[in-house]
Protein backbone atom coordinates (compact mmCIF):
# COMPACT_ATOMS: atom_id res chain seq x y z
CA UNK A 1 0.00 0.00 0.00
CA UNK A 2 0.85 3.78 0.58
CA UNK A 3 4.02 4.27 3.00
CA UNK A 4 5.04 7.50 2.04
CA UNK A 5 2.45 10.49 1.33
CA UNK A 6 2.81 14.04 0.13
CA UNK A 7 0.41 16.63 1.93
CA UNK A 8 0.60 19.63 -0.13
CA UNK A 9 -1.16 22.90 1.45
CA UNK A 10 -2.34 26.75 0.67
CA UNK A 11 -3.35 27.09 4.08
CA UNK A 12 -6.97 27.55 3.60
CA UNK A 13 -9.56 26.06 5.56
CA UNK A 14 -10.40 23.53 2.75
CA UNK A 15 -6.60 22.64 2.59
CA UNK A 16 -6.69 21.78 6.52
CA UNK A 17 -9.81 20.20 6.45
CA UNK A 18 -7.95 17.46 4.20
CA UNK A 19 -4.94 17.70 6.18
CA UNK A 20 -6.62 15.99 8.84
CA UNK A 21 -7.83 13.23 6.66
CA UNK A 22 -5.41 12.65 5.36
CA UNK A 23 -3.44 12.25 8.05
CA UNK A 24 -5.87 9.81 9.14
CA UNK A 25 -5.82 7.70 6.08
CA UNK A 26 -1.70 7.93 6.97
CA UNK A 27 -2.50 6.35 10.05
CA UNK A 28 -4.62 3.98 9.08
CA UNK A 29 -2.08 2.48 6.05
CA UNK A 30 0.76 2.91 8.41
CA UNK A 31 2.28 5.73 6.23
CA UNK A 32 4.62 8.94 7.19
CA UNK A 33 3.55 12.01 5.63
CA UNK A 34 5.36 15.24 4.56
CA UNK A 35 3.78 18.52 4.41
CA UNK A 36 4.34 20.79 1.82
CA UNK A 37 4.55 24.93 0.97
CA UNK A 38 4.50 26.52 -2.44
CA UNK A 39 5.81 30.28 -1.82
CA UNK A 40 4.98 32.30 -4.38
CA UNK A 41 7.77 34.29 -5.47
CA UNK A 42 8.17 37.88 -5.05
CA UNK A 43 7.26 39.94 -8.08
CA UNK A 44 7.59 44.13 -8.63
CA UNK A 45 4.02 43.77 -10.12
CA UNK A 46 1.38 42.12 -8.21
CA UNK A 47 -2.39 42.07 -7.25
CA UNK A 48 -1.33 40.59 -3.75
CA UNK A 49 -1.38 43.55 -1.63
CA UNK A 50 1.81 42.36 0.85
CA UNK A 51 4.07 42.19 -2.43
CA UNK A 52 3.12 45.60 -3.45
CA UNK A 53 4.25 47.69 0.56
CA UNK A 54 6.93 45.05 0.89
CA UNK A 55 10.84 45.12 0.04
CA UNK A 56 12.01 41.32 -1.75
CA UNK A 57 14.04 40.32 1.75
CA UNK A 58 10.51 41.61 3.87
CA UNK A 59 8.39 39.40 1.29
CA UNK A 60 10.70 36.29 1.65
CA UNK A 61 11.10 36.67 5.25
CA UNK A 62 7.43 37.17 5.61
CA UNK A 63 6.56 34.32 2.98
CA UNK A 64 8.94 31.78 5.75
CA UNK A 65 6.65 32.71 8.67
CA UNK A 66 2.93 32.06 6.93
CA UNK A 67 4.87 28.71 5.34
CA UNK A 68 5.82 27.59 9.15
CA UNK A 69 2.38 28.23 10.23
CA UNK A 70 0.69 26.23 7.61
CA UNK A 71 3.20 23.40 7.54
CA UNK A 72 2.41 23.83 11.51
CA UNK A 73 -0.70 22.80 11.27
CA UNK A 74 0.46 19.45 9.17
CA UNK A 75 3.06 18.82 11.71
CA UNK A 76 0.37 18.92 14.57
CA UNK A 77 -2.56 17.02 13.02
CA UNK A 78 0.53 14.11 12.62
CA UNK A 79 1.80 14.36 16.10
CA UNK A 80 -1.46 14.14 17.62
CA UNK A 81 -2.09 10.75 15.46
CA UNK A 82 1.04 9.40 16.12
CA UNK A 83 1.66 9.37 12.23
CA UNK A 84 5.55 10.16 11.35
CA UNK A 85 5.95 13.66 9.13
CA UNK A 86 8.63 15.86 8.31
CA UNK A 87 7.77 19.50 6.33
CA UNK A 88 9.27 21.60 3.65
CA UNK A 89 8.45 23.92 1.44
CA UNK A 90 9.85 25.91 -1.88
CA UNK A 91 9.20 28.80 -3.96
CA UNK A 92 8.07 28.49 -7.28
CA UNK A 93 5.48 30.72 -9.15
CA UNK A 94 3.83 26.80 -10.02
CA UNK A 95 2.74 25.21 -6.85
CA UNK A 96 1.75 22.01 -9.05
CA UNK A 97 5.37 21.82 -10.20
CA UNK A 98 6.25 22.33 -7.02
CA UNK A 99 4.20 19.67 -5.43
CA UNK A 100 5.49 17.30 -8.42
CA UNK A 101 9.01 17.98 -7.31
CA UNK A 102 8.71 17.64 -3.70
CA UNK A 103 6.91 13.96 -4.34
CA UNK A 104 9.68 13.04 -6.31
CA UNK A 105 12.56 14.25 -4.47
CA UNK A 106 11.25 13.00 -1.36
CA UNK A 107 10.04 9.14 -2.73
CA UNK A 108 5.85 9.72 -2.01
CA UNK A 109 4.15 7.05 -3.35
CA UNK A 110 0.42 9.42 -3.25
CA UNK A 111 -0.36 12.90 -3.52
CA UNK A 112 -3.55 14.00 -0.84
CA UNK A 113 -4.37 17.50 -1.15
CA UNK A 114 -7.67 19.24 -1.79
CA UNK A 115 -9.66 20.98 -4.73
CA UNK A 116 -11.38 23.83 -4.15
CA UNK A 117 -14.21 22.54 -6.98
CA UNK A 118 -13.84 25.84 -8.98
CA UNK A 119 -16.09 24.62 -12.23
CA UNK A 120 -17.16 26.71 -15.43
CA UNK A 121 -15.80 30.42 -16.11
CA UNK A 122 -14.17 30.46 -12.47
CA UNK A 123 -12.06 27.56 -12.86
CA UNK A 124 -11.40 28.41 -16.28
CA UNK A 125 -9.85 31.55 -15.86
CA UNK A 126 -8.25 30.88 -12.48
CA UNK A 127 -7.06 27.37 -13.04
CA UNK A 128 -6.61 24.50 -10.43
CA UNK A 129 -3.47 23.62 -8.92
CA UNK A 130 -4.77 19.94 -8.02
CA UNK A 131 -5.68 19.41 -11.78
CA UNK A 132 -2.35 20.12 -13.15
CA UNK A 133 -1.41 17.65 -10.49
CA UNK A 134 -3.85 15.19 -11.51
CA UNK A 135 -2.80 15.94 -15.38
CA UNK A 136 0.75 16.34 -14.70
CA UNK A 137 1.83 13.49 -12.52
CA UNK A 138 2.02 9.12 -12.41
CA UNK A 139 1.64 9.67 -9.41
CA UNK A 140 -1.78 8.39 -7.49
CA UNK A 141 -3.66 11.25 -6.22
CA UNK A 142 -5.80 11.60 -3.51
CA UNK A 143 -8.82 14.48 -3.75
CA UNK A 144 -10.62 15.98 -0.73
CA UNK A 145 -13.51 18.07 -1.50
């Protein structure tokens, strides 16, 4: 079965919702997970209001703390079910890459992250990270709605 699963995470309330099931379905196949942190990279141009007041070494230094406090939440959900984990994260203006990378660097044998469900015009325009994972990798994916 699984031993070795790759819990990527934006931090939103969806995302931690299928942190801790996945984490569960880690426990239950006996598997270690690792958490995992796309940081977007800083750019001069940007609709994300902290890039635009921020210097780079502010950005990246800020980007570290919010990726510690959503691999945080990983690293607890594991601890409290005994489940082994170890966190990282990376910046890259593609978190799917990302994700890809991470999985194969670190020897997962399943992706479990969650979709946000964005359908028609929405998920058109804005695109969705777990797709280009599902499209992207031979990997075995796990989907939390």
């Amino acid at each position: 079965m699984f031993k070795h699963i790759l819990l990527p995470t934006d931090g939103s309330p969806l995302s931690e919702a299928a942190v801790e099931r996945a984490v569960a379905f880690a426990k239950s196949v006996d598997a270690r997970v690792t958490g995992f942190y796309a940081i977007p990279p800083f750019h001069l141009l940007s609709t994300q209001v902290e890039m635009l007041s921020d210097t780079r070494q502010q950005y990246e230094a800020d980007s570290k703390v919010q990726a510690e406090r959503f691999l945080a939440v990983i690293s607890k959900a594991a601890a409290k079910s005994g489940v082994k984990c170890d966190c990282v994260s990376e910046t890259n203006a593609h978190p799917y890459d990302a994700i890809l990378r991470a999985a194969e660097k670190r020897g997962c044998d399943l992706i479990a992250m969650a979709s946000h469900g964005r359908r028609g015009v929405q998920g058109l325009l804005i695109g969705s990270e777990t797709n280009k994972v599902l499209t992207h990798t031979k990997l075995p994916v796990l989907v939390f709605h």
